[in-house]
Protein backbone atom coordinates (compact mmCIF):
# COMPACT_ATOMS: atom_id res chain seq x y z
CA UNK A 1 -11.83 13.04 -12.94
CA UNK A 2 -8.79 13.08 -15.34
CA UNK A 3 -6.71 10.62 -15.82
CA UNK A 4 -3.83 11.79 -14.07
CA UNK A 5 -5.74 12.39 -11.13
CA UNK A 6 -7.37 8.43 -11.43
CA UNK A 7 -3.63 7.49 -12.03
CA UNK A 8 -2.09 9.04 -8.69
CA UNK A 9 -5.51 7.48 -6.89
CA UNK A 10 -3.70 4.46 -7.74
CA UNK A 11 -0.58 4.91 -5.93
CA UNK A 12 -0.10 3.99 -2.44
CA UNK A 13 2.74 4.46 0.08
CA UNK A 14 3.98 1.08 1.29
CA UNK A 15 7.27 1.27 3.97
CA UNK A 16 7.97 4.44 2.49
CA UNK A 17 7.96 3.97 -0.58
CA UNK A 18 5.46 5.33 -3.39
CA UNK A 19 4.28 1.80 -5.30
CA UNK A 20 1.26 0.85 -7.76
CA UNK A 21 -0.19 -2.84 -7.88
CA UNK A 22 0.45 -5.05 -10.71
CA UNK A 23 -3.26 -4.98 -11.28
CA UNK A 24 -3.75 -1.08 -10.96
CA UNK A 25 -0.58 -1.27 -13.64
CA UNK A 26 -2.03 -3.91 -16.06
CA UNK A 27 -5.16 -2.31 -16.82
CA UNK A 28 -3.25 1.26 -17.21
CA UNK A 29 -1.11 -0.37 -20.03
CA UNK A 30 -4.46 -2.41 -20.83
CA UNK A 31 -3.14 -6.30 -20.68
CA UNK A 32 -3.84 -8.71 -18.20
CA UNK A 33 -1.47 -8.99 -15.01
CA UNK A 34 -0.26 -12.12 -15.82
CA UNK A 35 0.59 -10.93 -19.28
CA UNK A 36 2.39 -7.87 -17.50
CA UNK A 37 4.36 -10.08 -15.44
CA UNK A 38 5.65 -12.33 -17.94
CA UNK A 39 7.14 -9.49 -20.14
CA UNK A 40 8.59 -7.92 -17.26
CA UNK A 41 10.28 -10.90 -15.82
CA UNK A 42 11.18 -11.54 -19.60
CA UNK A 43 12.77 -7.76 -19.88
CA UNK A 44 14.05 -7.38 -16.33
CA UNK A 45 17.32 -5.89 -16.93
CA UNK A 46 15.80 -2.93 -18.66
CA UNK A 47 14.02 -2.06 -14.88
CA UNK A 48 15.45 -1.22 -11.75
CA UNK A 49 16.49 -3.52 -8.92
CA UNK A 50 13.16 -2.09 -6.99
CA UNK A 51 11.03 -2.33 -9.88
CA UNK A 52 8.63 -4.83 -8.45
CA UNK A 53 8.48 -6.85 -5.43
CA UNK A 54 6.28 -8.51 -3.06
CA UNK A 55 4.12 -6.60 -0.87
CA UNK A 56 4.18 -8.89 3.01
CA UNK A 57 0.73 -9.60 4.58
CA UNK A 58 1.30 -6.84 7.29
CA UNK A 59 1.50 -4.47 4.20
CA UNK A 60 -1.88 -5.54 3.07
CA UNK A 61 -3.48 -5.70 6.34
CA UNK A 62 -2.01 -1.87 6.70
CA UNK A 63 -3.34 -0.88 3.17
CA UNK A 64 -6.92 -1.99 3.92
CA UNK A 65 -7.38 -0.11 7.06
């Protein structure tokens, strides 16, 4: 598999909206999450408002099924 194809594996559709997981993300860019989420909380007016957010519990429960 290419890794374009392993990339868009990595994308899911939460409320209608196409996302990837900090985690997926991290390892993409190769640094640890936390490491990702300090820079981007650092840098956040260089991303769009609906850069990141939490996904709710009913989200999750919907992804693993």
């Amino acid at each position: 598999m290419n890794e374009l194809a392993q990339i868009q594996q990595q994308i899911y559709l939460v409320n209608g909206e196409r996302v990837m997981f900090d985690d997926d993300l991290a390892k993409l860019y190769g640094v640890e999450t936390a490491q990702l989420k300090r820079a981007v909380k650092r840098n956040i007016e260089r991303f769009p408002s609906d850069f990141m957010f939490v996904v709710k519990n009913a989200d999750i429960q919907h992804l693993k099924s």
